[in-house]
Protein backbone atom coordinates (compact mmCIF):
# COMPACT_ATOMS: atom_id res chain seq x y z
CA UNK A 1 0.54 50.25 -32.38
CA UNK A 2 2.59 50.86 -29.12
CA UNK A 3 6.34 49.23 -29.41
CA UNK A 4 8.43 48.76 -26.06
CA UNK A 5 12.14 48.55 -26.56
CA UNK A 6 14.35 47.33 -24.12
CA UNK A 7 17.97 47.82 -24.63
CA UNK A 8 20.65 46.90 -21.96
CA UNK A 9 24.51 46.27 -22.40
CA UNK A 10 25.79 42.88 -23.85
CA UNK A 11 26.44 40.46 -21.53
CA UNK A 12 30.55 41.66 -20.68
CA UNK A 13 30.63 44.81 -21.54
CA UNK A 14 31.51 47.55 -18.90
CA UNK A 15 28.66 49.23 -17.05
CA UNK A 16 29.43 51.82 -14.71
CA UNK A 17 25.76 52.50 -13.78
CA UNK A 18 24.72 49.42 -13.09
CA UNK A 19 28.21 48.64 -10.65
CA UNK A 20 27.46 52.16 -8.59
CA UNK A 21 23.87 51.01 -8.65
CA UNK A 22 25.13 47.26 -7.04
CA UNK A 23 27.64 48.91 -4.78
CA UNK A 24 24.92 51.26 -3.35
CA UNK A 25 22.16 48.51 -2.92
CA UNK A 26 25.12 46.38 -0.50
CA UNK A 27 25.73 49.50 1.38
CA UNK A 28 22.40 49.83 1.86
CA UNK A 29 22.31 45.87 2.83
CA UNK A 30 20.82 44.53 0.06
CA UNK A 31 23.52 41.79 0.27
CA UNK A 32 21.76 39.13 -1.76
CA UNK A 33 22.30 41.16 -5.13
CA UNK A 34 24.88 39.74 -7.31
CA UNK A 35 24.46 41.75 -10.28
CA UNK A 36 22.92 45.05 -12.06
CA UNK A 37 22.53 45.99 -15.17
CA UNK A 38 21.26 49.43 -16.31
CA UNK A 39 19.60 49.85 -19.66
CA UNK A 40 17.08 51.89 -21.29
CA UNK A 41 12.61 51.48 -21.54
CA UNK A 42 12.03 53.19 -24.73
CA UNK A 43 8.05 53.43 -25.62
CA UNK A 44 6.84 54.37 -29.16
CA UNK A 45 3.53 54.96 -30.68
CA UNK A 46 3.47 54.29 -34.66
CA UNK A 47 1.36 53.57 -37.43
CA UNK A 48 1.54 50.39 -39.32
CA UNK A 49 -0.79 48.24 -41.26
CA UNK A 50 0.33 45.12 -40.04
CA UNK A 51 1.98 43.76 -36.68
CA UNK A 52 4.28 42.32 -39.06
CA UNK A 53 4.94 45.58 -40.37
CA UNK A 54 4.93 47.01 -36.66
CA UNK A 55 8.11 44.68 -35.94
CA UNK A 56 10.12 45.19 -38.98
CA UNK A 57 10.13 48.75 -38.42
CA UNK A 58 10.96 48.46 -34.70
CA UNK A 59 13.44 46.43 -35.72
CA UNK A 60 15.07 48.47 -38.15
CA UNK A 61 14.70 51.24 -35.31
CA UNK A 62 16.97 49.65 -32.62
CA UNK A 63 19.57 48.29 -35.29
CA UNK A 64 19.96 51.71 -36.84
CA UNK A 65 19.26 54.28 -34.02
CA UNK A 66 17.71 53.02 -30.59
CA UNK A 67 20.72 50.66 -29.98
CA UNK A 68 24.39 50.07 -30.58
CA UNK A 69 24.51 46.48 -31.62
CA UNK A 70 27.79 46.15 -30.60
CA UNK A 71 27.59 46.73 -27.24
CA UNK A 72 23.99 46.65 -26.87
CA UNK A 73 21.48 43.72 -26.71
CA UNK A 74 18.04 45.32 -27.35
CA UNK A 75 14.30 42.82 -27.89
CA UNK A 76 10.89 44.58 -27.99
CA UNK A 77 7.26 43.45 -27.81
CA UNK A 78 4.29 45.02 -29.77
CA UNK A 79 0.92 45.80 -28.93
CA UNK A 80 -2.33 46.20 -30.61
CA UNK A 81 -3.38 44.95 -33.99
């Protein structure tokens, strides 16, 4: 089954990236942005019985290594099965 993780900063938390990014896209007159946020597209490939199974694992893989829960929000969607 593929699992796609999406983890960006919690809402508050300091993001360097994504301020550069926001002062760029003005200078660049992209005036009508208000706000960036920079995160991370993670894709994995895994074998599990069940799509249930397929989210409990991806689960336990952002709360224990793909993400810092506290300063990262992460959600991910599965596909197949």
């Amino acid at each position: 089954m593929l699992i796609k993780v999406f983890v960006t900063p919690r809402k508050g938390i300091l993001d360097p990236q994504g301020r550069a990014t926001e002062g760029a896209l003005k200078s660049l007159g992209f005036g009508g942005v208000n706000s960036v946020r920079i995160g991370r597209y993670i894709v994995l490939d895994i074998d599990a019985p069940t799509r249930a199974a397929a989210e409990e694992a991806a689960k336990k893989m952002c709360e224990e290594l793909l993400a810092n829960p506290l300063i990262e929000d992460y959600r991910f969607e599965v596909e197949g099965a």
